[in-house]
PDB file of N, CA and C in Angstrom:
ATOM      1  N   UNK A   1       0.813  -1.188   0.000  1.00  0.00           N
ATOM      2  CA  UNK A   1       0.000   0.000   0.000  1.00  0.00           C
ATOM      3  C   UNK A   1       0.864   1.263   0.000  1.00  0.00           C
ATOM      4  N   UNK A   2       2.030   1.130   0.853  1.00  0.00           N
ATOM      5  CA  UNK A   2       2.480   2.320   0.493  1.00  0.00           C
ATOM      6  C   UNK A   2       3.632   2.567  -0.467  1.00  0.00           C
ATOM      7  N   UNK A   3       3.931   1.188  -1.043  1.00  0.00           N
ATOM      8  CA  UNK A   3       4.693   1.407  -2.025  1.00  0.00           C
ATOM      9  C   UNK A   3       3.946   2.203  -3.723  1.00  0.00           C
ATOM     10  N   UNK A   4       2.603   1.333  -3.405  1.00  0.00           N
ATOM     11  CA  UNK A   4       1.579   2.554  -4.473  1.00  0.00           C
ATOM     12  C   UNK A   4       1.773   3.723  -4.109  1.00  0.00           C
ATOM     13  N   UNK A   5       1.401   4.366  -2.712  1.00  0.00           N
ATOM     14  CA  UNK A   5       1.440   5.309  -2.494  1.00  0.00           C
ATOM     15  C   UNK A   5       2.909   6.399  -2.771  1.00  0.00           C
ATOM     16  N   UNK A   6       3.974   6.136  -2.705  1.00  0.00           N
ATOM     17  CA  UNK A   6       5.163   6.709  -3.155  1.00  0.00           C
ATOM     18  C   UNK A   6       4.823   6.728  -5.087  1.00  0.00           C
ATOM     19  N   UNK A   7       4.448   5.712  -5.378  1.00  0.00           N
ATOM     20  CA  UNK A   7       4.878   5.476  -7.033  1.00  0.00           C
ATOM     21  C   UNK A   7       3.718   6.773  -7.489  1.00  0.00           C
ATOM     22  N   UNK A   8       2.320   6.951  -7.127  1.00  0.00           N
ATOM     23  CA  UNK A   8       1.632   7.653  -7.336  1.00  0.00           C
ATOM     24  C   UNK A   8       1.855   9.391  -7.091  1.00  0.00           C
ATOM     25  N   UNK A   9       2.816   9.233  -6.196  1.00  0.00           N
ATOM     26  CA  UNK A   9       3.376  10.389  -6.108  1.00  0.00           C
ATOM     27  C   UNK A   9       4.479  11.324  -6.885  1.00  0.00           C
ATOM     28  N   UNK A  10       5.340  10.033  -7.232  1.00  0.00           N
ATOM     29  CA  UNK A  10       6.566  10.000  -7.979  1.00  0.00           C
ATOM     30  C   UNK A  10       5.792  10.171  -9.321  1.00  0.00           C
ATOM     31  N   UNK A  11       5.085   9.450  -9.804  1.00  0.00           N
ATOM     32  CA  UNK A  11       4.088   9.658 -10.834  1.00  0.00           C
ATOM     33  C   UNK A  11       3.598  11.195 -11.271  1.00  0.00           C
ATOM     34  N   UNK A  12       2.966  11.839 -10.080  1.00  0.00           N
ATOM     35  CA  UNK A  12       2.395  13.022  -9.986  1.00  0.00           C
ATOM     36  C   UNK A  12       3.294  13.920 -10.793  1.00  0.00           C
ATOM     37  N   UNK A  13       4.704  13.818  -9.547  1.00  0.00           N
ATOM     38  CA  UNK A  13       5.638  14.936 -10.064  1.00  0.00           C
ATOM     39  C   UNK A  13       6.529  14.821 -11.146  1.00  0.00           C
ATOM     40  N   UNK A  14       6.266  13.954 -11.960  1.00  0.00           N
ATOM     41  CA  UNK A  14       6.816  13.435 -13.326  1.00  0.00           C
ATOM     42  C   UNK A  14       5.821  14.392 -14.202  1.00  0.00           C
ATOM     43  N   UNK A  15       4.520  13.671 -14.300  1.00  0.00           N
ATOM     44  CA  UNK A  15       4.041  14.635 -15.065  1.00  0.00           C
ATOM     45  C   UNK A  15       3.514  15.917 -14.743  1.00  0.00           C
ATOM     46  N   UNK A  16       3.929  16.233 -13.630  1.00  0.00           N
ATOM     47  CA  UNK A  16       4.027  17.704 -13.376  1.00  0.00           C
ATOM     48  C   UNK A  16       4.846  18.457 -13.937  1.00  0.00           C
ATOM     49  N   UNK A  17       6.255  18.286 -13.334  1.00  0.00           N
ATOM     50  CA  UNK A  17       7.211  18.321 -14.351  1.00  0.00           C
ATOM     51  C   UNK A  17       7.456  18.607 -15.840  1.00  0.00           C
ATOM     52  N   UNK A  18       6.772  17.377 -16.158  1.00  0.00           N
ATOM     53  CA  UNK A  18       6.463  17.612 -17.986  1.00  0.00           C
ATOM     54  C   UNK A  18       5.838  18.587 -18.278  1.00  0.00           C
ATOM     55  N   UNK A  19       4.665  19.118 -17.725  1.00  0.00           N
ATOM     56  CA  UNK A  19       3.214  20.032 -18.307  1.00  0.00           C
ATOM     57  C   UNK A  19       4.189  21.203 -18.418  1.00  0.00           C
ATOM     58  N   UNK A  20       5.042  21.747 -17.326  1.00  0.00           N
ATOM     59  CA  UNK A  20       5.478  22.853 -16.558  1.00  0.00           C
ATOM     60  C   UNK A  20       6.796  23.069 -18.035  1.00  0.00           C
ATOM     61  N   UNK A  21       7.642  21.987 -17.741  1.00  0.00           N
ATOM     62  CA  UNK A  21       8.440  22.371 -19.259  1.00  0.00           C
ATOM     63  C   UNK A  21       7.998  22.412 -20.123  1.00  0.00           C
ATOM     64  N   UNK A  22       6.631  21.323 -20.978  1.00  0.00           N
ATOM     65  CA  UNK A  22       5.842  21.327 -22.160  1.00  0.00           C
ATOM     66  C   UNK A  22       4.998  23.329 -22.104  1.00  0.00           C
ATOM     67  N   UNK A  23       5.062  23.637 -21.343  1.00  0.00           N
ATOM     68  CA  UNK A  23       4.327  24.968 -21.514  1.00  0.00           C
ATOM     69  C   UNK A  23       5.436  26.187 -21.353  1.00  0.00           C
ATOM     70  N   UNK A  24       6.743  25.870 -20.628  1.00  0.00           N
ATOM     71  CA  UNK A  24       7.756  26.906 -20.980  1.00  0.00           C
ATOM     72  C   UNK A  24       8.063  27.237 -22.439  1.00  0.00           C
ATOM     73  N   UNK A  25       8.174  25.875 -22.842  1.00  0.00           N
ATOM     74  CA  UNK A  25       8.370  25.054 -24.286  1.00  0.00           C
ATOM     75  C   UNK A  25       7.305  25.945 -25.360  1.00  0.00           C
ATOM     76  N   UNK A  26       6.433  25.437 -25.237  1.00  0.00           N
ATOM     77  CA  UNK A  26       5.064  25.835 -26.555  1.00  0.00           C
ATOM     78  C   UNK A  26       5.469  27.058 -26.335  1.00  0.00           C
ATOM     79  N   UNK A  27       5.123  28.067 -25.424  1.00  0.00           N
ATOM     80  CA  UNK A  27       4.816  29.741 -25.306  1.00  0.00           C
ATOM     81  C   UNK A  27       6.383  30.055 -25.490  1.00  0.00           C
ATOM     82  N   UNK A  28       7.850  29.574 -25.820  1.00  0.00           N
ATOM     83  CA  UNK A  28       9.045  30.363 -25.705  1.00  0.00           C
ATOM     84  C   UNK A  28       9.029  31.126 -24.887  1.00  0.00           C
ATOM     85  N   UNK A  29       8.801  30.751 -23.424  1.00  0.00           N
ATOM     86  CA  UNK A  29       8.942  31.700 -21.720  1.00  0.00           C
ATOM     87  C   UNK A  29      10.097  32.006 -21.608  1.00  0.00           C
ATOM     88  N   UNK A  30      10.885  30.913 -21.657  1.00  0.00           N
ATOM     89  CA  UNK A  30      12.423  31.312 -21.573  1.00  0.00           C
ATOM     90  C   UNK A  30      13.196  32.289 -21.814  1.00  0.00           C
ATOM     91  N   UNK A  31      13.079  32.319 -23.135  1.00  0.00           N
ATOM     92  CA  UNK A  31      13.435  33.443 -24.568  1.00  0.00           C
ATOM     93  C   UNK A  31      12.689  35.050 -23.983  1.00  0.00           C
ATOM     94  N   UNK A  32      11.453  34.912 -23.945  1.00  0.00           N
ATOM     95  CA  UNK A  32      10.491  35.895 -23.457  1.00  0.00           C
ATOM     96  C   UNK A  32      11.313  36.595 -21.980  1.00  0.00           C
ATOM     97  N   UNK A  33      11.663  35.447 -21.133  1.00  0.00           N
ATOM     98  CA  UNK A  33      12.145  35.967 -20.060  1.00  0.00           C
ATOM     99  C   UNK A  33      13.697  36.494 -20.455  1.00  0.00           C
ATOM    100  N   UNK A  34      14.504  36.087 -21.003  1.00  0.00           N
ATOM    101  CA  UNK A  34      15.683  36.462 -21.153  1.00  0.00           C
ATOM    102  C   UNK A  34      15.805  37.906 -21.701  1.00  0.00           C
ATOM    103  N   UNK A  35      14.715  37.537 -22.865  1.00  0.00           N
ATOM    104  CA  UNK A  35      14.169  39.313 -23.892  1.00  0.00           C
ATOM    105  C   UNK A  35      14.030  40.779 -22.766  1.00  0.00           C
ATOM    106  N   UNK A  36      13.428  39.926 -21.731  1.00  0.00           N
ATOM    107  CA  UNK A  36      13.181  40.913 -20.825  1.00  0.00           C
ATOM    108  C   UNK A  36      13.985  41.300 -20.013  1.00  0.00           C
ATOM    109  N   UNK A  37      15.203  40.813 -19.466  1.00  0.00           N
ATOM    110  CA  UNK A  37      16.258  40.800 -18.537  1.00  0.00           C
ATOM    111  C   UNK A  37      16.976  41.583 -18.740  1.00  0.00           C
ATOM    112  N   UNK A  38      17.018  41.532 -21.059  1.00  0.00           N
ATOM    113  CA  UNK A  38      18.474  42.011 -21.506  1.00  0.00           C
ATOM    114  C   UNK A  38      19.386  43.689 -20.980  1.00  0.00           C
ATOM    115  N   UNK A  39      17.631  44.362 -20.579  1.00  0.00           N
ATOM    116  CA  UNK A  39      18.632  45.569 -20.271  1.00  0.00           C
ATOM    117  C   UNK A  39      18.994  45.735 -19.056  1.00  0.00           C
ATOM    118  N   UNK A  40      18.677  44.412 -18.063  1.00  0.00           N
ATOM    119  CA  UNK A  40      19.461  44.788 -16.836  1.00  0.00           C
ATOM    120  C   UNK A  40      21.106  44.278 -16.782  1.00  0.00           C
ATOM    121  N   UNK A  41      20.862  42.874 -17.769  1.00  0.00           N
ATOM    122  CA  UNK A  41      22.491  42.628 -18.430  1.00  0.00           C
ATOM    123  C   UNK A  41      23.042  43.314 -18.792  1.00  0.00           C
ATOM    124  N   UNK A  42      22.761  44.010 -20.003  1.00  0.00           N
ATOM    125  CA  UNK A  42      23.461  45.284 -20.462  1.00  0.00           C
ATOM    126  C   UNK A  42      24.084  46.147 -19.332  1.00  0.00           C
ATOM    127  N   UNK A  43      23.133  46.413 -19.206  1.00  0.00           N
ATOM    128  CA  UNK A  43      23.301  47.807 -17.743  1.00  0.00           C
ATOM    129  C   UNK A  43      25.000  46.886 -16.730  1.00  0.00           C
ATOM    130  N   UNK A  44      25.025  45.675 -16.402  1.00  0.00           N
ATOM    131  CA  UNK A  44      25.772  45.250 -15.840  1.00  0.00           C
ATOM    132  C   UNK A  44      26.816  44.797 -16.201  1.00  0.00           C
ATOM    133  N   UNK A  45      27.064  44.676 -17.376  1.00  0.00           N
ATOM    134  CA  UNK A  45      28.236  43.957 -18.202  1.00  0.00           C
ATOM    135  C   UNK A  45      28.468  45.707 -18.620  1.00  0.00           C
ATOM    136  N   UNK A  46      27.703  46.834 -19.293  1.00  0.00           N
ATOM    137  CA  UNK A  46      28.579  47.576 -19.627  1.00  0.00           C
ATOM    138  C   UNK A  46      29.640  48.437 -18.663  1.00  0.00           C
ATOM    139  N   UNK A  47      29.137  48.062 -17.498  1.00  0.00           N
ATOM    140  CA  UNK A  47      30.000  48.427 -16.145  1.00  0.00           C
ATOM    141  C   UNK A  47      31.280  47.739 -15.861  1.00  0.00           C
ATOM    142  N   UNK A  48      31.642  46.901 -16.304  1.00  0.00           N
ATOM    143  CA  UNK A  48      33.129  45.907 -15.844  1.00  0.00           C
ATOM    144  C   UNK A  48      33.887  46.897 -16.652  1.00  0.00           C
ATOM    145  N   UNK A  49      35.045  46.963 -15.984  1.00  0.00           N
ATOM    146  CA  UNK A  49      36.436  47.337 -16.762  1.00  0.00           C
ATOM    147  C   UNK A  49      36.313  46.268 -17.330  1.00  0.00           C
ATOM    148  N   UNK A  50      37.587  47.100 -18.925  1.00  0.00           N
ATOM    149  CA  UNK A  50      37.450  46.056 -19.669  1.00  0.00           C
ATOM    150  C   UNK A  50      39.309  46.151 -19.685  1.00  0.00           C
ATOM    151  N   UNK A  51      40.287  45.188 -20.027  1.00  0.00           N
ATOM    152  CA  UNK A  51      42.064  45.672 -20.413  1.00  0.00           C
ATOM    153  C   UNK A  51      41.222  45.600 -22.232  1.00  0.00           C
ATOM    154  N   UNK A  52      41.634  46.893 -22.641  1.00  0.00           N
ATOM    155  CA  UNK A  52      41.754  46.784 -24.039  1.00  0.00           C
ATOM    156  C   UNK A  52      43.054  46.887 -24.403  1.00  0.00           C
ATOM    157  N   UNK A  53      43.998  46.397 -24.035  1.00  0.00           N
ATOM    158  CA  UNK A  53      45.267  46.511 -24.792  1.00  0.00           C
ATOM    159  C   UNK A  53      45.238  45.253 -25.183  1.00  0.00           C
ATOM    160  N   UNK A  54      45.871  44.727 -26.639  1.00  0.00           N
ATOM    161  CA  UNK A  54      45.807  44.131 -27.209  1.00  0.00           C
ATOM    162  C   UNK A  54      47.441  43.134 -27.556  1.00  0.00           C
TER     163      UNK A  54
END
């Protein structure tokens, strides 16, 4: 009984799992989120010294 009970669980968060990436996936969230980030990257990378000597 409670070995069902673990597998049904383990089960659960499998295809939980899946839905959660299958829908990052379809809608490009990722991308969307990164699109949105870019100008706080910017903003932070154009701040480092850089050695430009070559």
């Amino acid at each position: 009984m409670i070995v069902l009970k673990i597998l049904a669980i383990a089960a659960l968060v499998v295809v939980t799992f899946f839905v959660v990436t299958f829908v990052v996936y379809f809608f490009n969230l990722d991308m969307k989120l990164t699109a949105a980030l870019e100008p706080l990257f910017l903003k932070h990378y154009d701040k480092i010294k850089r050695d430009k000597h070559l």
